[in-house]
PDB file of N, CA and C in Angstrom:
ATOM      1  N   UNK A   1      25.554 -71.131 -40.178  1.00  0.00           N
ATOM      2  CA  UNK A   1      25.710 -70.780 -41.570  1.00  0.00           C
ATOM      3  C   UNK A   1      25.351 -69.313 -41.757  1.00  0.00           C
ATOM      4  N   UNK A   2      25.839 -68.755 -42.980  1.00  0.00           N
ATOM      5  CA  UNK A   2      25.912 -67.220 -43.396  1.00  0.00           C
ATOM      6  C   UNK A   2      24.905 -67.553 -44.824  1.00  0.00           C
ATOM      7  N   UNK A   3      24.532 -65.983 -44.727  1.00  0.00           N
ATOM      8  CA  UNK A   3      23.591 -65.799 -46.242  1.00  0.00           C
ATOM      9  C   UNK A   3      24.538 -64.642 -46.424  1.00  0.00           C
ATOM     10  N   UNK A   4      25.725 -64.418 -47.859  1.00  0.00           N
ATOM     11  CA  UNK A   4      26.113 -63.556 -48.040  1.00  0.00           C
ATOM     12  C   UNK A   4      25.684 -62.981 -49.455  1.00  0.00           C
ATOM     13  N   UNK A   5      24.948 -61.665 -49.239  1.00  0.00           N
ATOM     14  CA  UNK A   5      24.412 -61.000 -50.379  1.00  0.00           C
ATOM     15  C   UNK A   5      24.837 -59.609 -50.438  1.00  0.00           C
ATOM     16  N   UNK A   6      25.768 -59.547 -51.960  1.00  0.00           N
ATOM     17  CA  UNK A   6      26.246 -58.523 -52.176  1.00  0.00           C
ATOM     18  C   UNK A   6      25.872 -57.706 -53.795  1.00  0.00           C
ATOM     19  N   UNK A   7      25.620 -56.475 -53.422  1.00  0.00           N
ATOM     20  CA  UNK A   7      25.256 -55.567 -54.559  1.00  0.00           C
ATOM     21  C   UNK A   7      26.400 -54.965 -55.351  1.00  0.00           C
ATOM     22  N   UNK A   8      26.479 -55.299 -56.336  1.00  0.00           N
ATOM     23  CA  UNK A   8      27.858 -54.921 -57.268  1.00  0.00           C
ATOM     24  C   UNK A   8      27.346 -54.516 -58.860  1.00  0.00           C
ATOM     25  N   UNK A   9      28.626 -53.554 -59.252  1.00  0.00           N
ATOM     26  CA  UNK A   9      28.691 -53.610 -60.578  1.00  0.00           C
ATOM     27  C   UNK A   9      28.773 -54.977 -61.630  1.00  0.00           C
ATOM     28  N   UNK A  10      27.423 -54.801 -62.746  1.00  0.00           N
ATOM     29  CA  UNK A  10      27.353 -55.579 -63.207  1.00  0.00           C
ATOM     30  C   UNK A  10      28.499 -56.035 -63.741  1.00  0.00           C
ATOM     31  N   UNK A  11      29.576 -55.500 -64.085  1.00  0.00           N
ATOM     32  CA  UNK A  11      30.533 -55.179 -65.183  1.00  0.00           C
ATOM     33  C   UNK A  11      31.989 -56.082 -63.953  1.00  0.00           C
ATOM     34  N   UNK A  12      31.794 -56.604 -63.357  1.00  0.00           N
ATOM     35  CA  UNK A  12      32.354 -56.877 -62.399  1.00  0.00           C
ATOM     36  C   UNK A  12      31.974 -58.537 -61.864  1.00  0.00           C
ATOM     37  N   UNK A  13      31.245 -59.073 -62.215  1.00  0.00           N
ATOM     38  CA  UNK A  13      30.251 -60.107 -61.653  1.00  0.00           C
ATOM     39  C   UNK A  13      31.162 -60.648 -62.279  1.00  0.00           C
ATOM     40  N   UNK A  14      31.825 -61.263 -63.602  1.00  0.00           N
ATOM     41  CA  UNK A  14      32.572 -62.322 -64.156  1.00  0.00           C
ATOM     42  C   UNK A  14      33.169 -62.670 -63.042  1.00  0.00           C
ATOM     43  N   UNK A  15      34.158 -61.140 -62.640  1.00  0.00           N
ATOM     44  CA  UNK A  15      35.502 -61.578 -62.049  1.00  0.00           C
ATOM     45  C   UNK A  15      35.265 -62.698 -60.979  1.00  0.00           C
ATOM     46  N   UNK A  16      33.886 -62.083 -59.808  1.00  0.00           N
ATOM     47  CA  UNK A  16      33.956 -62.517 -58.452  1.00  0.00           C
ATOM     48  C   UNK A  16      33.414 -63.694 -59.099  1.00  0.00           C
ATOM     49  N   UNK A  17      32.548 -64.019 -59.620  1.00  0.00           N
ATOM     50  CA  UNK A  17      32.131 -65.615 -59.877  1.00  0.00           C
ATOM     51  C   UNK A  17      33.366 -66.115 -60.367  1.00  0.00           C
ATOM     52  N   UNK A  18      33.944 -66.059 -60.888  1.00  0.00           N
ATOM     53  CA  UNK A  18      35.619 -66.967 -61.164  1.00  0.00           C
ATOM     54  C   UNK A  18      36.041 -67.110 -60.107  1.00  0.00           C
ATOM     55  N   UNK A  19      36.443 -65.881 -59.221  1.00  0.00           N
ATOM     56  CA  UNK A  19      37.147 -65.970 -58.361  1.00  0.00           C
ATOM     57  C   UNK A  19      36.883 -66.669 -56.930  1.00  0.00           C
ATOM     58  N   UNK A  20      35.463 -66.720 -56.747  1.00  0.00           N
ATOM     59  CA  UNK A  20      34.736 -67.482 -55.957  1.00  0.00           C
ATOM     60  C   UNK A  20      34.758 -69.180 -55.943  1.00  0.00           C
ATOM     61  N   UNK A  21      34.769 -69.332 -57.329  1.00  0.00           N
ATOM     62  CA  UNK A  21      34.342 -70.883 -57.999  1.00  0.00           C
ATOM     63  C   UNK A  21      36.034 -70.951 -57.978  1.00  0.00           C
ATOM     64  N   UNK A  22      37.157 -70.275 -58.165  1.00  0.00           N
ATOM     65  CA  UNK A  22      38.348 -70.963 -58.048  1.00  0.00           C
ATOM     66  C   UNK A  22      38.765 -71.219 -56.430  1.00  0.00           C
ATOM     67  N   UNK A  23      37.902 -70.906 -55.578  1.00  0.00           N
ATOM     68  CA  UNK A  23      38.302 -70.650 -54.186  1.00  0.00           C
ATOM     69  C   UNK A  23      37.203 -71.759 -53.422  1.00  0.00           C
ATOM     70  N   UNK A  24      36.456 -72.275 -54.317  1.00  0.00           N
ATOM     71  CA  UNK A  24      35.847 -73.572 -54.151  1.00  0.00           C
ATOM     72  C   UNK A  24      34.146 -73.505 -53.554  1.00  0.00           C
ATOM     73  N   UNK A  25      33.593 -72.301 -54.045  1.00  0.00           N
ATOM     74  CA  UNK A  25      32.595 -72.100 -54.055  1.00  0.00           C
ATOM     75  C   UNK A  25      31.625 -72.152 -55.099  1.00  0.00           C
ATOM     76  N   UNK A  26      30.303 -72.843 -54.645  1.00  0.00           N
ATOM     77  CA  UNK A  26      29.991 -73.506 -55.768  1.00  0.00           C
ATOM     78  C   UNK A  26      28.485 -73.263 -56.070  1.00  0.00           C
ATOM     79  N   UNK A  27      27.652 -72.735 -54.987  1.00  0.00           N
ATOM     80  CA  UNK A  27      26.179 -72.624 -54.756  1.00  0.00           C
ATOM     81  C   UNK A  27      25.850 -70.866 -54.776  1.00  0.00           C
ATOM     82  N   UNK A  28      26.524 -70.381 -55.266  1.00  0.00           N
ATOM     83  CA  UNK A  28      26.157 -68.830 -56.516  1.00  0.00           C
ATOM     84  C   UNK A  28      25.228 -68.458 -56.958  1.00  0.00           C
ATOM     85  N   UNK A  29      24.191 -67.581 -56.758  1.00  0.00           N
ATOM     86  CA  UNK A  29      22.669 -67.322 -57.297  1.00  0.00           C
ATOM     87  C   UNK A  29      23.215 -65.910 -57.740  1.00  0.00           C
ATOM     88  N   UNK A  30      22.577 -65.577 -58.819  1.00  0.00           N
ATOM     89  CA  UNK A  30      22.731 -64.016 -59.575  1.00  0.00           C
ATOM     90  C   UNK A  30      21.394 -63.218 -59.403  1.00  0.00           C
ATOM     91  N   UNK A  31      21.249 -62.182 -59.629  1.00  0.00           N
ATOM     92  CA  UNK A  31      20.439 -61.573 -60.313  1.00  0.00           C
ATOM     93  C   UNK A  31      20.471 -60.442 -60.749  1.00  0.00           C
ATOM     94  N   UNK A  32      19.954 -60.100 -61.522  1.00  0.00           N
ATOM     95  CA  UNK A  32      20.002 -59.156 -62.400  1.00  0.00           C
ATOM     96  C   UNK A  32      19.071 -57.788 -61.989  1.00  0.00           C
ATOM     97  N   UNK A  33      19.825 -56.853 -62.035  1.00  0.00           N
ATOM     98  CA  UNK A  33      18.946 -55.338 -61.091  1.00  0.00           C
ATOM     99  C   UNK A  33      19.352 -54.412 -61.515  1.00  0.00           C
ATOM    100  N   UNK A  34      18.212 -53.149 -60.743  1.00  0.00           N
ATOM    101  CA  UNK A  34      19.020 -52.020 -61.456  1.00  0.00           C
ATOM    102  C   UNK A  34      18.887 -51.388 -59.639  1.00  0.00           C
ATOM    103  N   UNK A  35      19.960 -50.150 -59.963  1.00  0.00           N
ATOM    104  CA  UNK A  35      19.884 -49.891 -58.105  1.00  0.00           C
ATOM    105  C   UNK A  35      20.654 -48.570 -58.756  1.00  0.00           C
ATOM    106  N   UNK A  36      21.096 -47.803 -57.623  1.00  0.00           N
ATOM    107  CA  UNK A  36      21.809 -46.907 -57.241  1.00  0.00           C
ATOM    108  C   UNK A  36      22.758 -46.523 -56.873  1.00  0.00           C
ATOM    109  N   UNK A  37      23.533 -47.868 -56.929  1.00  0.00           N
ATOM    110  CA  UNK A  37      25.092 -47.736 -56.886  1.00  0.00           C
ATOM    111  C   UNK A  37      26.116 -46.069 -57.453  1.00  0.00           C
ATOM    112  N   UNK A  38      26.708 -45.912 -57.420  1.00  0.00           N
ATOM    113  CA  UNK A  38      27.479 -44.916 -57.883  1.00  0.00           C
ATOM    114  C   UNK A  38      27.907 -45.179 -59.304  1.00  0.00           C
ATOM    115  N   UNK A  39      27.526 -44.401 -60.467  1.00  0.00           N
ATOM    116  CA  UNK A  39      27.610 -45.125 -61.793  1.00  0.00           C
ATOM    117  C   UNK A  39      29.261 -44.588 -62.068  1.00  0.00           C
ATOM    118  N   UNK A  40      29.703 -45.563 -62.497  1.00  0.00           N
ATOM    119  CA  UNK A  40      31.650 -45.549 -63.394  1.00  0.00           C
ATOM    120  C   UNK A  40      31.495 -44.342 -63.889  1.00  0.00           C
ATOM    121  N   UNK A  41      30.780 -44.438 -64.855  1.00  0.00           N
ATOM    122  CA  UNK A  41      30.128 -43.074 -66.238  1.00  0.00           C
ATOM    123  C   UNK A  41      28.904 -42.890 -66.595  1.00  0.00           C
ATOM    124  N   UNK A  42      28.573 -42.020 -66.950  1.00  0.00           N
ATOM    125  CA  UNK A  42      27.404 -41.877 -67.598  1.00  0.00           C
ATOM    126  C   UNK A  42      26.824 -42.716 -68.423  1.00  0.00           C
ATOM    127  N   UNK A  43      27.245 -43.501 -69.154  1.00  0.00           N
ATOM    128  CA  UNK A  43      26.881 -44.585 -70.059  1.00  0.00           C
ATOM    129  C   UNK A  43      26.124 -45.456 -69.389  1.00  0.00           C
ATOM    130  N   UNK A  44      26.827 -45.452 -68.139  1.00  0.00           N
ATOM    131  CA  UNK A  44      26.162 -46.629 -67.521  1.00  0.00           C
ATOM    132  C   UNK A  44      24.965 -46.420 -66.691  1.00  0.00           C
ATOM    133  N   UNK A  45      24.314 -45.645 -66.867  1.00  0.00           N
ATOM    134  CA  UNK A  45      23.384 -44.719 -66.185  1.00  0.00           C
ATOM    135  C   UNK A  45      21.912 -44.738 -66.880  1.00  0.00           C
ATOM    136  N   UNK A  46      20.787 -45.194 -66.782  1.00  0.00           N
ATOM    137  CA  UNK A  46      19.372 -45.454 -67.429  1.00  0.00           C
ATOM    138  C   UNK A  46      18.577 -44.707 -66.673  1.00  0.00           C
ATOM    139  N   UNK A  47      17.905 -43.739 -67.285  1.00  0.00           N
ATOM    140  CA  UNK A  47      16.721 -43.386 -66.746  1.00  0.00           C
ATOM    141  C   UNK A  47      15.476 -43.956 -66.526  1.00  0.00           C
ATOM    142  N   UNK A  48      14.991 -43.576 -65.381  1.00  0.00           N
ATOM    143  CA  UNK A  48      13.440 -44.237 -65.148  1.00  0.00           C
ATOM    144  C   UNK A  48      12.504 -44.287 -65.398  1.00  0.00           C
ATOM    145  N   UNK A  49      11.524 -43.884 -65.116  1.00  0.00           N
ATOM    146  CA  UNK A  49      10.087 -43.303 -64.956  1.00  0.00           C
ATOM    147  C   UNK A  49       9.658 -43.803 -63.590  1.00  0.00           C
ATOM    148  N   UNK A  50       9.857 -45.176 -63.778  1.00  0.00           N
ATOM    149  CA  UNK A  50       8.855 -46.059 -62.415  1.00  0.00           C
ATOM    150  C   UNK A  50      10.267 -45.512 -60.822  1.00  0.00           C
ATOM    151  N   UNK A  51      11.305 -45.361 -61.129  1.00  0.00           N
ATOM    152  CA  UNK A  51      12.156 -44.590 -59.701  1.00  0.00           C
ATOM    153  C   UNK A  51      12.538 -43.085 -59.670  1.00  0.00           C
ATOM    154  N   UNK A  52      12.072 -42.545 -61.073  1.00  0.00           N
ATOM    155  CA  UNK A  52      11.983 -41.320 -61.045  1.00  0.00           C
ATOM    156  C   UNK A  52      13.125 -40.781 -60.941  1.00  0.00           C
ATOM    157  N   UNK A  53      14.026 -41.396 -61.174  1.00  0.00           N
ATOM    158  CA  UNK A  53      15.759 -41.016 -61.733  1.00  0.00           C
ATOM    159  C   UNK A  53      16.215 -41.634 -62.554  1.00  0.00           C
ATOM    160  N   UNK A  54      17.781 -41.446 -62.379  1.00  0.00           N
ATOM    161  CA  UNK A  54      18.726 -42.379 -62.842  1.00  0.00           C
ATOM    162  C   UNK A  54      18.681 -43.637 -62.081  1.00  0.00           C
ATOM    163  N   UNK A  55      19.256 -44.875 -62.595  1.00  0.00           N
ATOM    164  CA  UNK A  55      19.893 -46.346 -62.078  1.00  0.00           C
ATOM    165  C   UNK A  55      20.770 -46.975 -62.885  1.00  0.00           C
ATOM    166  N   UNK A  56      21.505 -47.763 -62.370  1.00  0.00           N
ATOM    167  CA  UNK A  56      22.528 -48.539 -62.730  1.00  0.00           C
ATOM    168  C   UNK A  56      22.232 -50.250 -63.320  1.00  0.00           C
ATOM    169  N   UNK A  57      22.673 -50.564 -63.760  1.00  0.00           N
ATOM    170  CA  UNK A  57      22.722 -52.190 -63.914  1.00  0.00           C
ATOM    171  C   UNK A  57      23.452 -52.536 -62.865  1.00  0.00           C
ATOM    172  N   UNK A  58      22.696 -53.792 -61.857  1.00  0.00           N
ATOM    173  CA  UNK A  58      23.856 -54.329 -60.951  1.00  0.00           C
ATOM    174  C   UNK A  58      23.670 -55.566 -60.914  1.00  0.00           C
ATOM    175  N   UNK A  59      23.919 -56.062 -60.105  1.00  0.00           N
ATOM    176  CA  UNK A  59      23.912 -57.508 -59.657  1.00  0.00           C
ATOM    177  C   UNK A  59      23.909 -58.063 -58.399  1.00  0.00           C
ATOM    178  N   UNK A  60      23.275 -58.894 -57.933  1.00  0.00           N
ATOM    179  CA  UNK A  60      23.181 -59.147 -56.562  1.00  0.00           C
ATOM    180  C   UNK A  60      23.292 -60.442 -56.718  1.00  0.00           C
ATOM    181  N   UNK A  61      24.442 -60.756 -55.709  1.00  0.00           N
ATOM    182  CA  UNK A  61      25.314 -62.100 -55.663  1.00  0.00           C
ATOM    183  C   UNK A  61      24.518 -62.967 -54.408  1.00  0.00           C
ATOM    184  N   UNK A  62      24.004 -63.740 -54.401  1.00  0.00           N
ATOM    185  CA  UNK A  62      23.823 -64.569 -52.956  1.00  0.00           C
ATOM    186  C   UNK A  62      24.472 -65.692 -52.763  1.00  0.00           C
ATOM    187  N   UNK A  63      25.239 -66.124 -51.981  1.00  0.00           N
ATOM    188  CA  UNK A  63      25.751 -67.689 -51.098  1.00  0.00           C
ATOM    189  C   UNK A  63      25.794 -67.698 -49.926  1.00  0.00           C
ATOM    190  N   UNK A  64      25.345 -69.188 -49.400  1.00  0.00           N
ATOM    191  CA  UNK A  64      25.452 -69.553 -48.550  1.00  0.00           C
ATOM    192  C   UNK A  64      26.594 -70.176 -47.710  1.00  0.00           C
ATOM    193  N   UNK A  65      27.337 -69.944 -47.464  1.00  0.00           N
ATOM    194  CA  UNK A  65      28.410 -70.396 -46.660  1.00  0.00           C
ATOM    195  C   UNK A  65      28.346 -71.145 -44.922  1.00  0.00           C
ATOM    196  N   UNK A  66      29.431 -71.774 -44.768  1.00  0.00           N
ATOM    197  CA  UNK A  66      29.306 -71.315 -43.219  1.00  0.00           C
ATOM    198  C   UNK A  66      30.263 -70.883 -42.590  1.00  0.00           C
ATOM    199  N   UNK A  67      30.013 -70.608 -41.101  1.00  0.00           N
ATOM    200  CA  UNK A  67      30.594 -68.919 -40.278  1.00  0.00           C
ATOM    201  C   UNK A  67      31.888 -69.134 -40.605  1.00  0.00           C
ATOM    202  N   UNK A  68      33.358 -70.069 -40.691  1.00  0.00           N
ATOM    203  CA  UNK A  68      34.533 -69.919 -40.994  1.00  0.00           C
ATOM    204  C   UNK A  68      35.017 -69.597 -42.216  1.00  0.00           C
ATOM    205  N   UNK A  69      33.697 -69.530 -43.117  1.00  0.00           N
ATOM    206  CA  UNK A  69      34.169 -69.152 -44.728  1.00  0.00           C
ATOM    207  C   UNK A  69      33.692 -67.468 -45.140  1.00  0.00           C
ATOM    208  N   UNK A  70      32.753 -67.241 -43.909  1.00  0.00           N
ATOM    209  CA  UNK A  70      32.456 -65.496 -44.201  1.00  0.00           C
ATOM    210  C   UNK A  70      34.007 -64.455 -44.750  1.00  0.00           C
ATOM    211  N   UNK A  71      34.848 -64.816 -43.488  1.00  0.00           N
ATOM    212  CA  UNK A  71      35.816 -64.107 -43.656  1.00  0.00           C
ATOM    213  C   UNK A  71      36.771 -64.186 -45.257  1.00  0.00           C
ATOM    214  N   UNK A  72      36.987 -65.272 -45.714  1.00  0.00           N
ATOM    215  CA  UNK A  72      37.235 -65.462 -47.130  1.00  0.00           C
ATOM    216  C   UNK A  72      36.005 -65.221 -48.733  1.00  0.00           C
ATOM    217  N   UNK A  73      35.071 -64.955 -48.169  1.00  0.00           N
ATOM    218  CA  UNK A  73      34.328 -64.918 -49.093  1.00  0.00           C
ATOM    219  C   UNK A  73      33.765 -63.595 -49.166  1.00  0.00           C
ATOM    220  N   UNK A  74      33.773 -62.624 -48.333  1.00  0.00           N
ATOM    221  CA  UNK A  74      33.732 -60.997 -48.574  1.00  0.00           C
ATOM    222  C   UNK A  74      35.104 -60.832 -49.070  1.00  0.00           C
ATOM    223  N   UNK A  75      36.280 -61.354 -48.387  1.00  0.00           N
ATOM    224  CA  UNK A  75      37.429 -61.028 -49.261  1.00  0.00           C
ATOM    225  C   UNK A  75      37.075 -60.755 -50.732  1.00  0.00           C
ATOM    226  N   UNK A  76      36.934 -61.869 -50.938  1.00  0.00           N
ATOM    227  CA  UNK A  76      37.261 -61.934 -52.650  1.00  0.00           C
ATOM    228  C   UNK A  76      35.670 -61.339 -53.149  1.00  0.00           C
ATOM    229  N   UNK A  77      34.281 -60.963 -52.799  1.00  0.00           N
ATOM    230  CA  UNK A  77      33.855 -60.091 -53.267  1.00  0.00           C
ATOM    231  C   UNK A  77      34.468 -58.907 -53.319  1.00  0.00           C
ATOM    232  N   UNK A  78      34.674 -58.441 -52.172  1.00  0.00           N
ATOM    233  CA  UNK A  78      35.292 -56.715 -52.041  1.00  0.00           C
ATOM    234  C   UNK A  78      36.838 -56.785 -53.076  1.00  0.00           C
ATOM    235  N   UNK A  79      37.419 -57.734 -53.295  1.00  0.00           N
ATOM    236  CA  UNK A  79      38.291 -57.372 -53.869  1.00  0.00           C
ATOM    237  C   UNK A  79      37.856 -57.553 -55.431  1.00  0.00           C
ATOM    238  N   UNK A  80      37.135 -58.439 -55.860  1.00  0.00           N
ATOM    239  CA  UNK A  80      36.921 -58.586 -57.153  1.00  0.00           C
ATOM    240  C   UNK A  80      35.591 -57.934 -57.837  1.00  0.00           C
ATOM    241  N   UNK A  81      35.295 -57.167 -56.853  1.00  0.00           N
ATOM    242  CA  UNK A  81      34.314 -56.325 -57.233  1.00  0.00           C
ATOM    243  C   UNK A  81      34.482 -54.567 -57.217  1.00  0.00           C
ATOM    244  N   UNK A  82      35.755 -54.523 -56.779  1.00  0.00           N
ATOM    245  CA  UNK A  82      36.080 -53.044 -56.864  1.00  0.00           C
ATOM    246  C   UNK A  82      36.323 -52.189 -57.747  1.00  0.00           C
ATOM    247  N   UNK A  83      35.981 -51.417 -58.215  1.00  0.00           N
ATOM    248  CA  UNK A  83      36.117 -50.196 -59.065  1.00  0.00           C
ATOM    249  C   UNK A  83      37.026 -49.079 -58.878  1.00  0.00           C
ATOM    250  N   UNK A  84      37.775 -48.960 -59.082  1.00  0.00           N
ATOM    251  CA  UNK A  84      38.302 -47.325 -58.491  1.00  0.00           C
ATOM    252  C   UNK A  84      38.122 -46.855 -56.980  1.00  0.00           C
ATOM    253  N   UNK A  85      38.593 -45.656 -56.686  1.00  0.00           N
ATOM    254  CA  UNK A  85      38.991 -45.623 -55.151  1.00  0.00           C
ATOM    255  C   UNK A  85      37.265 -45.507 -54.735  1.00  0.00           C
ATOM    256  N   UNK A  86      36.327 -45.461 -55.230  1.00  0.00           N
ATOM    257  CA  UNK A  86      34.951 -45.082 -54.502  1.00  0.00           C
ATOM    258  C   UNK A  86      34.714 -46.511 -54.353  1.00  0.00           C
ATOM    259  N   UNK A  87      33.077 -46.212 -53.257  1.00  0.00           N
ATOM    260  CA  UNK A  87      32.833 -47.169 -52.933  1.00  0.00           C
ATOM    261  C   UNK A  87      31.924 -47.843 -54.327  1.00  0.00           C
ATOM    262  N   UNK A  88      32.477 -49.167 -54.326  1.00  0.00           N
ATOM    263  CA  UNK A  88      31.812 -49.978 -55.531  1.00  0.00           C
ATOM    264  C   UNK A  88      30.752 -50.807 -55.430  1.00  0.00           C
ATOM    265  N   UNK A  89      30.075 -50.757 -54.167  1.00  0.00           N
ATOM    266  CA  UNK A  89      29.066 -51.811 -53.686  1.00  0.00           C
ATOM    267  C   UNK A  89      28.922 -51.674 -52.864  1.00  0.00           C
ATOM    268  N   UNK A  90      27.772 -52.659 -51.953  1.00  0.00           N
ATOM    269  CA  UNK A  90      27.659 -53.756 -50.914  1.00  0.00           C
ATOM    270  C   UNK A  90      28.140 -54.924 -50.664  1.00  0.00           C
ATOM    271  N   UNK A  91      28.140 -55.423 -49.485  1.00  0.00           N
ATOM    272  CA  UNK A  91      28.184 -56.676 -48.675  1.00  0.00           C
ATOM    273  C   UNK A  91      27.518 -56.781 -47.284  1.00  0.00           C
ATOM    274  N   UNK A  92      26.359 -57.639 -48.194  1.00  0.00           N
ATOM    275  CA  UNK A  92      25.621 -58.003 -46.479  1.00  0.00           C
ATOM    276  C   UNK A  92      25.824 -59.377 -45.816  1.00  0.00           C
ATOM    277  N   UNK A  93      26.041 -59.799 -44.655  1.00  0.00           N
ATOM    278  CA  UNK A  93      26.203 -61.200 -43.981  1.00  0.00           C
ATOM    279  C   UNK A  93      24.982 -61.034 -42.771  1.00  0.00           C
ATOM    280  N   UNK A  94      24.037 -62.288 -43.026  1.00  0.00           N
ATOM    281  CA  UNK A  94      22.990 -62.470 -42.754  1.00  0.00           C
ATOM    282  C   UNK A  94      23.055 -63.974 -42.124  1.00  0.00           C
ATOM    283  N   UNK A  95      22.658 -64.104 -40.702  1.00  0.00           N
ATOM    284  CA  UNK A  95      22.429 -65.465 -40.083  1.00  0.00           C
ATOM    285  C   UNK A  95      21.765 -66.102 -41.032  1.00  0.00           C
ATOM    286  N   UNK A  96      21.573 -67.801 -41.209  1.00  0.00           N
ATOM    287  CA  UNK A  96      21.197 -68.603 -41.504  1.00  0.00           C
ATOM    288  C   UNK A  96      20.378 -69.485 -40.460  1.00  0.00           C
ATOM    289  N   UNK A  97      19.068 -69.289 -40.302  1.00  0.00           N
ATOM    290  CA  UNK A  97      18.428 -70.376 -39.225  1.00  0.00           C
ATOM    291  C   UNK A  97      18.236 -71.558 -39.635  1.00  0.00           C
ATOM    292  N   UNK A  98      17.799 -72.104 -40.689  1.00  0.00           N
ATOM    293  CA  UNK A  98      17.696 -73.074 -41.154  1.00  0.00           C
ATOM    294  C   UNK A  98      17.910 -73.477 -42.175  1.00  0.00           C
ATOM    295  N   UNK A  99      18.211 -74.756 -42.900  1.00  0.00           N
ATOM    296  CA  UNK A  99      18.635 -75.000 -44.199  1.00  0.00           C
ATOM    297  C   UNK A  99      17.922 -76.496 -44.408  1.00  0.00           C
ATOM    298  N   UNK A 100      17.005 -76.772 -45.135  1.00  0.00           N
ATOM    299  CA  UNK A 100      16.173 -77.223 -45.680  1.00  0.00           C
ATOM    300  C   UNK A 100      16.294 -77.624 -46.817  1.00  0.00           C
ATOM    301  N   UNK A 101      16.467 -79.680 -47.481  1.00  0.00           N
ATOM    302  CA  UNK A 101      16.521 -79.800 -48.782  1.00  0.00           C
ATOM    303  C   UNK A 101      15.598 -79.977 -49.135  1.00  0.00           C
ATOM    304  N   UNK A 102      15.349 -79.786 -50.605  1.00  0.00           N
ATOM    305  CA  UNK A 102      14.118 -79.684 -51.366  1.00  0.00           C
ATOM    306  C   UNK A 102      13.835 -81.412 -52.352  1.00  0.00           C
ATOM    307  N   UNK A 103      13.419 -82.858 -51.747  1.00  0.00           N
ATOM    308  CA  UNK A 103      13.717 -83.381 -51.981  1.00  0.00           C
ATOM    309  C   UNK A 103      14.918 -84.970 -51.512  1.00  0.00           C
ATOM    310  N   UNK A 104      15.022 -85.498 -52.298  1.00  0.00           N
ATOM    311  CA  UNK A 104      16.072 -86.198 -51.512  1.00  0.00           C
ATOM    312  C   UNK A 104      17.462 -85.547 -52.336  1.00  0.00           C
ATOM    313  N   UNK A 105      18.421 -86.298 -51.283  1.00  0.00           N
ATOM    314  CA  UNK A 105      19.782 -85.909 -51.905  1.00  0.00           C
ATOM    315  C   UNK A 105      20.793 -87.026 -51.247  1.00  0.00           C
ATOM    316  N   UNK A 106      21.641 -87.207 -52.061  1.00  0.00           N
ATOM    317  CA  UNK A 106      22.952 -88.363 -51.829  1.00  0.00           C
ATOM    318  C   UNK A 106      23.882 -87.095 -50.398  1.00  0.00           C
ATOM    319  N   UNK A 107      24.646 -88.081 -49.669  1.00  0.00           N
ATOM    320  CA  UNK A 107      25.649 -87.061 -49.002  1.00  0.00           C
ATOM    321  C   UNK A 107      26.284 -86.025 -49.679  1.00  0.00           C
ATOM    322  N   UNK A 108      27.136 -86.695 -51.097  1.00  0.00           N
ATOM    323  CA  UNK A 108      27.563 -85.860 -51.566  1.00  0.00           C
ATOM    324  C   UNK A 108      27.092 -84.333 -52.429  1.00  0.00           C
ATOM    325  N   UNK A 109      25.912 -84.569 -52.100  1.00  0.00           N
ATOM    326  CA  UNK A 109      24.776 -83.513 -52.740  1.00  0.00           C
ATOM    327  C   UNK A 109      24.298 -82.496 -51.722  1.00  0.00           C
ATOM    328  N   UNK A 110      24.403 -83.049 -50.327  1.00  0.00           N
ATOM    329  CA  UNK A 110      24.034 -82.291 -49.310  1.00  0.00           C
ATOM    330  C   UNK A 110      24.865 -81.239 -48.984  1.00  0.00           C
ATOM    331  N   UNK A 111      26.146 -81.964 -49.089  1.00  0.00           N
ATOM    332  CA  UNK A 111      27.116 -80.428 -48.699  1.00  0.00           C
ATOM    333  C   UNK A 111      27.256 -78.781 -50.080  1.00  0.00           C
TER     334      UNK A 111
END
């Protein structure tokens, strides 16, 4: 199994969660950040104090997949997360050693 965690424009997160969940992905964690991405515009740009610059609003996507679904599932981040010809993000793919339920679960709950 894969841990795929990708840093994107907030302004962008609808798309790939649609586009993810229409492609039959279903176990999606968000969060909400600010980082250093390359800002669209100025608007989108907050000053600090505590990083001592500018930052962005982003988002950091995590799922778990496994290894035959990596290749389809950066797809459709990198594509539904792109901005204009610069680079619009990250994508990291990270081994999975173990996977651990929290609890009991029916089969159909396990996958």
């Amino acid at each position: 199994m894969k841990l795929i965690k990708s840093f994107i424009h907030h302004v962008r997160a609808p798309d790939v969660i649609q586009a993810l969940s229409a492609a039959g992905f279903r176990r999606i964690s968000l969060l909400e950040s600010k980082g250093t991405l390359r800002a669209v515009s100025e608007t989108e740009m907050d000053f600090t104090l505590e990083a001592g610059g500018f930052l962005i609003a982003e988002t950091q996507l995590e799922l778990v997949c496994d290894d035959h679904e990596v290749e389809a599932v950066t797809a459709i981040i990198r594509t539904h997360a792109r901005i204009g010809p610069q680079i619009s993000g990250w994508v990291y793919v990270s081994t999975v050693d173990q996977v651990l339920p929290i609890g009991e679960a029916s089969p159909e709950e396990a996958r």
